[in-house]
PDB file of N, CA and C in Angstrom:
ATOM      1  N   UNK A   1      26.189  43.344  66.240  1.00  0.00           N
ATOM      2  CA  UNK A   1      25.228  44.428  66.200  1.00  0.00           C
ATOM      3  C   UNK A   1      25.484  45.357  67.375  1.00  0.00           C
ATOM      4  N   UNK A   2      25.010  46.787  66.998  1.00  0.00           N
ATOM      5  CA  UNK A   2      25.570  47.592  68.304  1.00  0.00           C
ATOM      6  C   UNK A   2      24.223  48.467  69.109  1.00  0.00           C
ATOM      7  N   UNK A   3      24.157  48.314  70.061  1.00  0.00           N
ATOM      8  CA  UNK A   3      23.042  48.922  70.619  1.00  0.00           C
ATOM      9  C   UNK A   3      22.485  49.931  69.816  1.00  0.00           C
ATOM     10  N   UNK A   4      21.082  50.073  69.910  1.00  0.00           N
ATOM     11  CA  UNK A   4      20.337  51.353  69.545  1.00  0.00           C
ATOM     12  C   UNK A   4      20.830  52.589  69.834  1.00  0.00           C
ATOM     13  N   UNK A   5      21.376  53.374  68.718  1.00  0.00           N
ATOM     14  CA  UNK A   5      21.825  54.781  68.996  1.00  0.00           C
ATOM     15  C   UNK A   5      23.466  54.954  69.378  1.00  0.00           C
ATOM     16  N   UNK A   6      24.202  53.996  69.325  1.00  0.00           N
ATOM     17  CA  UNK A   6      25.354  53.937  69.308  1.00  0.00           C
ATOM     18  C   UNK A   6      26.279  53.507  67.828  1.00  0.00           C
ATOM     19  N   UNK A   7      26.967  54.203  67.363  1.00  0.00           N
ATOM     20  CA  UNK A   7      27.711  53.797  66.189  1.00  0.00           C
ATOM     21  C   UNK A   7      28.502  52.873  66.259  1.00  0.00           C
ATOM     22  N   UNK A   8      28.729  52.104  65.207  1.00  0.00           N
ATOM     23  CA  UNK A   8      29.873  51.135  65.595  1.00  0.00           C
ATOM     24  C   UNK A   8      31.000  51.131  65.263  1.00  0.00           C
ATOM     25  N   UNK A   9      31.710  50.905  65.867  1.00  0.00           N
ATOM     26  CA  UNK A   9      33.581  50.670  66.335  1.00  0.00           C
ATOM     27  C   UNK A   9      34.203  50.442  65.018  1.00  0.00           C
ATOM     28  N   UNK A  10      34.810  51.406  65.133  1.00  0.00           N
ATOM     29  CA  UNK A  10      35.693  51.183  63.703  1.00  0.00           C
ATOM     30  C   UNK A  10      37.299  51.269  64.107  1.00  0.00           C
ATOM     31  N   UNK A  11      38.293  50.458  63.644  1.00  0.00           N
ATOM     32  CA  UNK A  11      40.148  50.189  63.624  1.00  0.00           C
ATOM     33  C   UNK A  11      40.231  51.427  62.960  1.00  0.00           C
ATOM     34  N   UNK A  12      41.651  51.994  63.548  1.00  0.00           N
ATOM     35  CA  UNK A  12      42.060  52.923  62.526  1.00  0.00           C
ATOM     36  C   UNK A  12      42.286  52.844  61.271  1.00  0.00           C
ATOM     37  N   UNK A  13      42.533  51.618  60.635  1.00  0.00           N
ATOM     38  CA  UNK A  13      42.272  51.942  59.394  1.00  0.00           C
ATOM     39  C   UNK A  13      40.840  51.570  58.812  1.00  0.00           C
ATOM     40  N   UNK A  14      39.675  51.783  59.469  1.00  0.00           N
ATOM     41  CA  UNK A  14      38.552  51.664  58.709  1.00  0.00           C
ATOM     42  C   UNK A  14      37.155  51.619  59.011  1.00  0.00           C
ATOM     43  N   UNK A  15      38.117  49.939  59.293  1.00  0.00           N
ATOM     44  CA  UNK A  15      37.287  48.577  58.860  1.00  0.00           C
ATOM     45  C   UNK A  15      36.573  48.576  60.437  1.00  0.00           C
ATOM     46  N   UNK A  16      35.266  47.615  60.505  1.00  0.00           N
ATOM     47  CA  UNK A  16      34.636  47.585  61.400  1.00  0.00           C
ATOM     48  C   UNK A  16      35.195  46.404  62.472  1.00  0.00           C
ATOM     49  N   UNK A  17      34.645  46.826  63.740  1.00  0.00           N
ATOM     50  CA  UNK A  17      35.114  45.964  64.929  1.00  0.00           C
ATOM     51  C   UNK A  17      34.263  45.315  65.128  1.00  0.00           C
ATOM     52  N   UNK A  18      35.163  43.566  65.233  1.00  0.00           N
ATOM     53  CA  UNK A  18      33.832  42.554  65.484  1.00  0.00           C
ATOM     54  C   UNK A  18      34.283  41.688  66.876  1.00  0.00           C
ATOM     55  N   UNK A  19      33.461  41.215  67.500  1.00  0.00           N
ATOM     56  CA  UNK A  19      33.789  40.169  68.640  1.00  0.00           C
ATOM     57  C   UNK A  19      34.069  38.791  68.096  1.00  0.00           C
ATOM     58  N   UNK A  20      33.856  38.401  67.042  1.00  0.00           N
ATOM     59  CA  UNK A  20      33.826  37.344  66.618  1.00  0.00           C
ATOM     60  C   UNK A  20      35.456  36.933  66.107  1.00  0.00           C
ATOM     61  N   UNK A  21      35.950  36.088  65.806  1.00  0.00           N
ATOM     62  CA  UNK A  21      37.481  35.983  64.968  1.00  0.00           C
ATOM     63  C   UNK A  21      37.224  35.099  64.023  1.00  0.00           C
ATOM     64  N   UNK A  22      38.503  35.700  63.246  1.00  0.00           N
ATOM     65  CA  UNK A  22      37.852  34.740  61.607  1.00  0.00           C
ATOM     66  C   UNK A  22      37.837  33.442  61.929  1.00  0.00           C
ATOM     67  N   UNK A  23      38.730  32.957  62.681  1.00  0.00           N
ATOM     68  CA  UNK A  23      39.038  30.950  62.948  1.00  0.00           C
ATOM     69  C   UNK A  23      37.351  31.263  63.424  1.00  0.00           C
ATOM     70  N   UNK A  24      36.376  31.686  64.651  1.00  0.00           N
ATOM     71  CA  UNK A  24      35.079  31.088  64.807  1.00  0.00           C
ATOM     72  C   UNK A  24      34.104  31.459  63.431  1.00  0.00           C
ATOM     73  N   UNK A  25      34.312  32.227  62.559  1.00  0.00           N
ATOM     74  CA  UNK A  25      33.382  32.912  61.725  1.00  0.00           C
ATOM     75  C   UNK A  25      33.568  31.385  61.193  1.00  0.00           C
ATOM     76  N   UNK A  26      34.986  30.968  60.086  1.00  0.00           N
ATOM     77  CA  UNK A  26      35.139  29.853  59.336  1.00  0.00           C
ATOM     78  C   UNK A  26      35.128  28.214  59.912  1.00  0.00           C
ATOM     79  N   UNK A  27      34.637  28.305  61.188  1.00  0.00           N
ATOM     80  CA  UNK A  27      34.301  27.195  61.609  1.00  0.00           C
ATOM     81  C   UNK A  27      32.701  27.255  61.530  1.00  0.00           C
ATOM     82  N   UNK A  28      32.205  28.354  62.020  1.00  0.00           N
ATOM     83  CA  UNK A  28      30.618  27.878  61.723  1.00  0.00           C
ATOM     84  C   UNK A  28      30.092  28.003  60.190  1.00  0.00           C
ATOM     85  N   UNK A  29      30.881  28.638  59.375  1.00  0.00           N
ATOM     86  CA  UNK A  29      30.504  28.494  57.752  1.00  0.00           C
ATOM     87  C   UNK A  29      31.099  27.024  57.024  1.00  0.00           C
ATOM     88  N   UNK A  30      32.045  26.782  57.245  1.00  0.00           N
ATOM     89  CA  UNK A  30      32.472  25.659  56.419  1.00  0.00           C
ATOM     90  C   UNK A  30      31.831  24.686  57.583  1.00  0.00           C
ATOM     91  N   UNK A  31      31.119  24.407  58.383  1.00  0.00           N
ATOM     92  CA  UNK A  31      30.636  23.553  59.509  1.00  0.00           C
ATOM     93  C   UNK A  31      29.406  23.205  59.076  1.00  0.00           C
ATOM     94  N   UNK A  32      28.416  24.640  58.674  1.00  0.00           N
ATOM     95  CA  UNK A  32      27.462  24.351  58.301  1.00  0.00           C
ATOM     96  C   UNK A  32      27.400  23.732  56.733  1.00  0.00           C
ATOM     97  N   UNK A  33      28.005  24.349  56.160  1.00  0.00           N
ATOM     98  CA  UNK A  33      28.331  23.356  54.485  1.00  0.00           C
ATOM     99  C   UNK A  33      28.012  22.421  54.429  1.00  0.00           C
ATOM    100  N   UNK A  34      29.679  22.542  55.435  1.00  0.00           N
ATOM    101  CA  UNK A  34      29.784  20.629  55.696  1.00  0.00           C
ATOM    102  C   UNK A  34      28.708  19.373  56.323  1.00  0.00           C
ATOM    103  N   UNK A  35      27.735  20.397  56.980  1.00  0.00           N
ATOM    104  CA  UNK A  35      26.352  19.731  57.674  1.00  0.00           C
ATOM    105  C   UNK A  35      25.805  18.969  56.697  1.00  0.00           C
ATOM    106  N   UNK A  36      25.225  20.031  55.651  1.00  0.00           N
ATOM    107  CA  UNK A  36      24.379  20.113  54.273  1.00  0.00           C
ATOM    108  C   UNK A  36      24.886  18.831  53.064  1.00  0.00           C
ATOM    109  N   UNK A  37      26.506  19.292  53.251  1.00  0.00           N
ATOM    110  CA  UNK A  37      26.355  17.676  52.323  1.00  0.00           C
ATOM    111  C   UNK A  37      26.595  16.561  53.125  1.00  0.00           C
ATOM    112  N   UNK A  38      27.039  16.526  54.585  1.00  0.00           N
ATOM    113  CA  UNK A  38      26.335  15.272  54.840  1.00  0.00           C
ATOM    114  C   UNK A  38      25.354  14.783  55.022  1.00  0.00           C
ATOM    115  N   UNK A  39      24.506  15.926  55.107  1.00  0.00           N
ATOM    116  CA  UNK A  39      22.650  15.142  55.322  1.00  0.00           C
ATOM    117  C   UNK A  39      22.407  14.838  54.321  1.00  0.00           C
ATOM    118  N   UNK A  40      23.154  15.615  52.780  1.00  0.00           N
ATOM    119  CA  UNK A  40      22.409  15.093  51.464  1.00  0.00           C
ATOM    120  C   UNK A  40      23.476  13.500  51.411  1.00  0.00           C
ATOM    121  N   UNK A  41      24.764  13.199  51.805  1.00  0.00           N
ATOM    122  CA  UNK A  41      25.083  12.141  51.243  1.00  0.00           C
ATOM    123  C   UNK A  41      24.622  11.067  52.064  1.00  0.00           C
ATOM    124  N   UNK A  42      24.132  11.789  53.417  1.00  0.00           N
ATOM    125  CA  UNK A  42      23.637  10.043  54.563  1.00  0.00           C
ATOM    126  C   UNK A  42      21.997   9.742  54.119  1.00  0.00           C
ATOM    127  N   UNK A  43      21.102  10.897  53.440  1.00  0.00           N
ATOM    128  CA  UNK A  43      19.966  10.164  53.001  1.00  0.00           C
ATOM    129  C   UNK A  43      19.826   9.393  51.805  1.00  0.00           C
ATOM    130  N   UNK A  44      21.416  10.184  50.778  1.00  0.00           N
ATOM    131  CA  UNK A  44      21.418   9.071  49.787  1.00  0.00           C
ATOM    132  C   UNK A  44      21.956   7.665  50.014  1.00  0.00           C
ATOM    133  N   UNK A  45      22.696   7.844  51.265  1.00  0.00           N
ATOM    134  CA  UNK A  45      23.188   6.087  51.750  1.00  0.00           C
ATOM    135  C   UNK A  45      22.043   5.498  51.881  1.00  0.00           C
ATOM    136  N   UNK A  46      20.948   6.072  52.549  1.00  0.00           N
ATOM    137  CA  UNK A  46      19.629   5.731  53.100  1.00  0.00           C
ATOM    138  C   UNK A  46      18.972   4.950  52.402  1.00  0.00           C
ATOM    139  N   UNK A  47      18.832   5.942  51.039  1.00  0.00           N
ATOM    140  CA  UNK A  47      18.069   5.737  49.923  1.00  0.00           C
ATOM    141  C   UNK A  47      18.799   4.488  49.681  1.00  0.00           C
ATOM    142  N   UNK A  48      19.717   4.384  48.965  1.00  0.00           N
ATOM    143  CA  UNK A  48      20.601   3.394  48.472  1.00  0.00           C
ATOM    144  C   UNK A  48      20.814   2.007  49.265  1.00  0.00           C
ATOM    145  N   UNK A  49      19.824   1.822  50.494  1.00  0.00           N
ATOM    146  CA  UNK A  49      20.703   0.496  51.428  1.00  0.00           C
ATOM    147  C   UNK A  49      21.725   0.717  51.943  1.00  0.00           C
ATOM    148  N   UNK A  50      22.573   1.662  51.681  1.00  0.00           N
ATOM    149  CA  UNK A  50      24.214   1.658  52.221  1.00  0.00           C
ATOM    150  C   UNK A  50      23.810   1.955  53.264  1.00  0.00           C
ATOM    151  N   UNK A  51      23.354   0.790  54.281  1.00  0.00           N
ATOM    152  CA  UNK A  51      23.576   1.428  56.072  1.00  0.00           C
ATOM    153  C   UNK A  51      24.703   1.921  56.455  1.00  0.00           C
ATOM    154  N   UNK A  52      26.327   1.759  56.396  1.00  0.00           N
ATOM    155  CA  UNK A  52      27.203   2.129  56.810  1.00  0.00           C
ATOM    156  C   UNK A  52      27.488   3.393  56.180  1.00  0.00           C
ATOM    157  N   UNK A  53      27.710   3.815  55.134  1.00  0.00           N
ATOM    158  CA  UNK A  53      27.601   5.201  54.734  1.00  0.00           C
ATOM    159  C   UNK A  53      26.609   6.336  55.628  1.00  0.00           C
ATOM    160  N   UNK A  54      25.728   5.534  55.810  1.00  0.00           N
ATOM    161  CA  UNK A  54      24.439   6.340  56.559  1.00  0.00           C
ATOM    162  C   UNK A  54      25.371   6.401  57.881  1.00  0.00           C
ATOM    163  N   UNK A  55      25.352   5.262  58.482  1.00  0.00           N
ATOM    164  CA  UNK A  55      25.886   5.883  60.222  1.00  0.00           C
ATOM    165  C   UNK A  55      27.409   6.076  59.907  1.00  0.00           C
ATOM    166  N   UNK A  56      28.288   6.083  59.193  1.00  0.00           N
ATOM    167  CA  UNK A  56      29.505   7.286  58.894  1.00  0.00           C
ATOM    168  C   UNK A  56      29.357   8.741  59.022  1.00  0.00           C
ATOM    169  N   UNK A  57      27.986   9.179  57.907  1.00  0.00           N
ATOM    170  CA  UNK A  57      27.900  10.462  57.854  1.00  0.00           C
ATOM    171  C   UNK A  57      27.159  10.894  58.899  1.00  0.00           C
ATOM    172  N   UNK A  58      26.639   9.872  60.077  1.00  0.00           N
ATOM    173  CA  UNK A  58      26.077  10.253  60.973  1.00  0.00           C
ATOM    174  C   UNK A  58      26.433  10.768  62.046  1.00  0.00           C
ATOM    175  N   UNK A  59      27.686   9.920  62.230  1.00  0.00           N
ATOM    176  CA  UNK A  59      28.959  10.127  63.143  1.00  0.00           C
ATOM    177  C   UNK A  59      29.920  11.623  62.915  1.00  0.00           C
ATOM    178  N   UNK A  60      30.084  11.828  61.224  1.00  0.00           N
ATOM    179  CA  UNK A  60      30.561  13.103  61.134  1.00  0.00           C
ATOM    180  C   UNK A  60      29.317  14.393  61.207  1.00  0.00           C
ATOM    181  N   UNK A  61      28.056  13.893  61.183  1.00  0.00           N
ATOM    182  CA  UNK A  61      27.294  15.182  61.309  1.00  0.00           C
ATOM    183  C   UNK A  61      27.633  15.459  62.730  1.00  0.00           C
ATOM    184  N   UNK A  62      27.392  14.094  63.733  1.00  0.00           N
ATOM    185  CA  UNK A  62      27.311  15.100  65.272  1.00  0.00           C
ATOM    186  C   UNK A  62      28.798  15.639  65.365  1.00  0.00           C
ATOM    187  N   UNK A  63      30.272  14.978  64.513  1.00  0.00           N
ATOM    188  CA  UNK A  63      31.359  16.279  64.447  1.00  0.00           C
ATOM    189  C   UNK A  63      31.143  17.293  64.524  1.00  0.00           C
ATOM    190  N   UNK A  64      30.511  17.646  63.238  1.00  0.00           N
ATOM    191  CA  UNK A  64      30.225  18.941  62.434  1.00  0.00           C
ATOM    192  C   UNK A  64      29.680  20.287  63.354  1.00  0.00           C
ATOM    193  N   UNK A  65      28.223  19.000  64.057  1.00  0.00           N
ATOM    194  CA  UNK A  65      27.542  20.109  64.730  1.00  0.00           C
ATOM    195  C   UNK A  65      28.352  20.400  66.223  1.00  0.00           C
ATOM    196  N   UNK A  66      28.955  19.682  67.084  1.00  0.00           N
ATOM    197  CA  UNK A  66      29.501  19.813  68.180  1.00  0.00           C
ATOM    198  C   UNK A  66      30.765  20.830  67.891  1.00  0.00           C
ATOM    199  N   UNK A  67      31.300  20.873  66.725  1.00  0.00           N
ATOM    200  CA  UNK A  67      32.385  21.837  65.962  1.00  0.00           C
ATOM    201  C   UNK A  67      31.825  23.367  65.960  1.00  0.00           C
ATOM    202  N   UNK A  68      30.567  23.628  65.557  1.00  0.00           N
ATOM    203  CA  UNK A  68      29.696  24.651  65.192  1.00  0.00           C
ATOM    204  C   UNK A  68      29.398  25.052  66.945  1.00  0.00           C
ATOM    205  N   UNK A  69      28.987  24.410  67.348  1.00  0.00           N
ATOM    206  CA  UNK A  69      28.574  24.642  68.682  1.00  0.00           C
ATOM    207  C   UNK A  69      29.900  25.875  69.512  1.00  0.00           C
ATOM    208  N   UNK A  70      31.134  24.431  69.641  1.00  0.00           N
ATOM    209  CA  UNK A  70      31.959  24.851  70.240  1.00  0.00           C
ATOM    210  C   UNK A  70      32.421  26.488  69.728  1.00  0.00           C
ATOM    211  N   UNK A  71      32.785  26.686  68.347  1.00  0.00           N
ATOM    212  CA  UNK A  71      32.807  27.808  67.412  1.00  0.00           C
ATOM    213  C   UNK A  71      32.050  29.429  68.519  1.00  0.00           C
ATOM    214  N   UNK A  72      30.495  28.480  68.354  1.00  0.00           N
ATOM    215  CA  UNK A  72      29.307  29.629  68.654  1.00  0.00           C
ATOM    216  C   UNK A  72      29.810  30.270  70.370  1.00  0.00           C
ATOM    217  N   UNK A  73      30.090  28.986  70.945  1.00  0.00           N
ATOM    218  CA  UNK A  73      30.726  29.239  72.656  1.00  0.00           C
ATOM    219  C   UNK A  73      31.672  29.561  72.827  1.00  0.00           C
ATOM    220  N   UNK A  74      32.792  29.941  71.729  1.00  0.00           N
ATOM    221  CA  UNK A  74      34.255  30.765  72.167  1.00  0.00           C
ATOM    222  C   UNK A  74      34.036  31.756  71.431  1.00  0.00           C
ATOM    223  N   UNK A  75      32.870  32.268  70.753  1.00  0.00           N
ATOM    224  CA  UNK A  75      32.284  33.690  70.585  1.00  0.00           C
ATOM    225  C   UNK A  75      31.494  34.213  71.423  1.00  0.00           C
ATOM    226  N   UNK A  76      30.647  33.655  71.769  1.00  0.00           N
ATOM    227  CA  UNK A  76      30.042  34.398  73.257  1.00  0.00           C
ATOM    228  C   UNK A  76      30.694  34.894  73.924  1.00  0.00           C
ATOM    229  N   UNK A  77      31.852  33.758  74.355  1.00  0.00           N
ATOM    230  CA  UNK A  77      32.720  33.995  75.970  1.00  0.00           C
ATOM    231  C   UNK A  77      33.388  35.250  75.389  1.00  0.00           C
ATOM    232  N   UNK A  78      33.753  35.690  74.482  1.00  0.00           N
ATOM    233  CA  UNK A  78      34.691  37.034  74.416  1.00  0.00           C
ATOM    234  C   UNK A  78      34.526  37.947  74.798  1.00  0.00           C
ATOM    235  N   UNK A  79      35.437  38.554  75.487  1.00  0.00           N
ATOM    236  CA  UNK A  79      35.305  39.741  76.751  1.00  0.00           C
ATOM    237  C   UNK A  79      34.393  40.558  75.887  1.00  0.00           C
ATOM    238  N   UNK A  80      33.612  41.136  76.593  1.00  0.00           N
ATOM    239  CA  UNK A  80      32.412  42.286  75.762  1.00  0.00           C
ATOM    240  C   UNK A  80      33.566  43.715  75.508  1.00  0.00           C
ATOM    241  N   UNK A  81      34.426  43.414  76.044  1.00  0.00           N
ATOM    242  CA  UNK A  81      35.447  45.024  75.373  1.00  0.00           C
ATOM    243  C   UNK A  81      36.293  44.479  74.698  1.00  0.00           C
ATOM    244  N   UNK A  82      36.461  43.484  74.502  1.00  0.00           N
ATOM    245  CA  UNK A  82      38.079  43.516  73.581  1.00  0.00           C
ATOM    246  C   UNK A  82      37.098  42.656  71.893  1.00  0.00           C
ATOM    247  N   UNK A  83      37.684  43.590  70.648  1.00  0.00           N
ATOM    248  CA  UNK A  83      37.045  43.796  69.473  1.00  0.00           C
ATOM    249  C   UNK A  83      37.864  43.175  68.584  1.00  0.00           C
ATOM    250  N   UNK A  84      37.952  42.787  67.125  1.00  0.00           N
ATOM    251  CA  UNK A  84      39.021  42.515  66.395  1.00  0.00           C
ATOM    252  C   UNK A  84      38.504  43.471  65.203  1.00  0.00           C
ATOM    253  N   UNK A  85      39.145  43.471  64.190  1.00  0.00           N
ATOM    254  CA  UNK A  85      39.063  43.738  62.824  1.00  0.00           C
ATOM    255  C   UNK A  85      38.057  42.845  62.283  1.00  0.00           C
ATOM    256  N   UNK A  86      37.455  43.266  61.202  1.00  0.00           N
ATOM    257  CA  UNK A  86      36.746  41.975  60.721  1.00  0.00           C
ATOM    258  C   UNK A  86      36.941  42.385  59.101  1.00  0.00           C
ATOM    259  N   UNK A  87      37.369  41.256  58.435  1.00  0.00           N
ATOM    260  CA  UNK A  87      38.020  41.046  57.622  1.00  0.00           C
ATOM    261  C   UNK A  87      39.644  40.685  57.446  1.00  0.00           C
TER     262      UNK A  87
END
């Protein structure tokens, strides 16, 4: 998002300038997915008795989320002037 009253940054050919890069965009989208069906497959372990299924997918949720995290913190840190393409 770009401050109030300022337009935003566009590449010469277009397209808009983002701080973000596609590797962090597709780590926090396929991260969060990937959250969603493990909470749906560790409450069906739940449901089911399968304790070990349950603390498997438990073990890959805190992956998932420490993945998402890291993602969110090498987008912050990016120099506030240097932009990419997005798309």
């Amino acid at each position: 998002m770009t401050p109030e009253g300022q337009p935003e940054r566009t590449s010469p050919t277009g397209k808009p300038m983002v701080r973000a890069t596609p590797r962090d965009v597709v780590h926090i989208r396929l991260g969060s997915f990937a959250l969603v069906a493990i909470i749906g497959v560790g409450v069906l372990g739940l449901v089911a008795g399968i304790k070990w299924l349950a603390v498997v997918m438990a073990v890959l949720g805190v992956i998932a989320i420490v993945d998402i995290c890291l993602a969110i913190r090498r987008q912050s840190r990016a120099p506030r002037d240097t932009t990419t393409e997005a798309g």
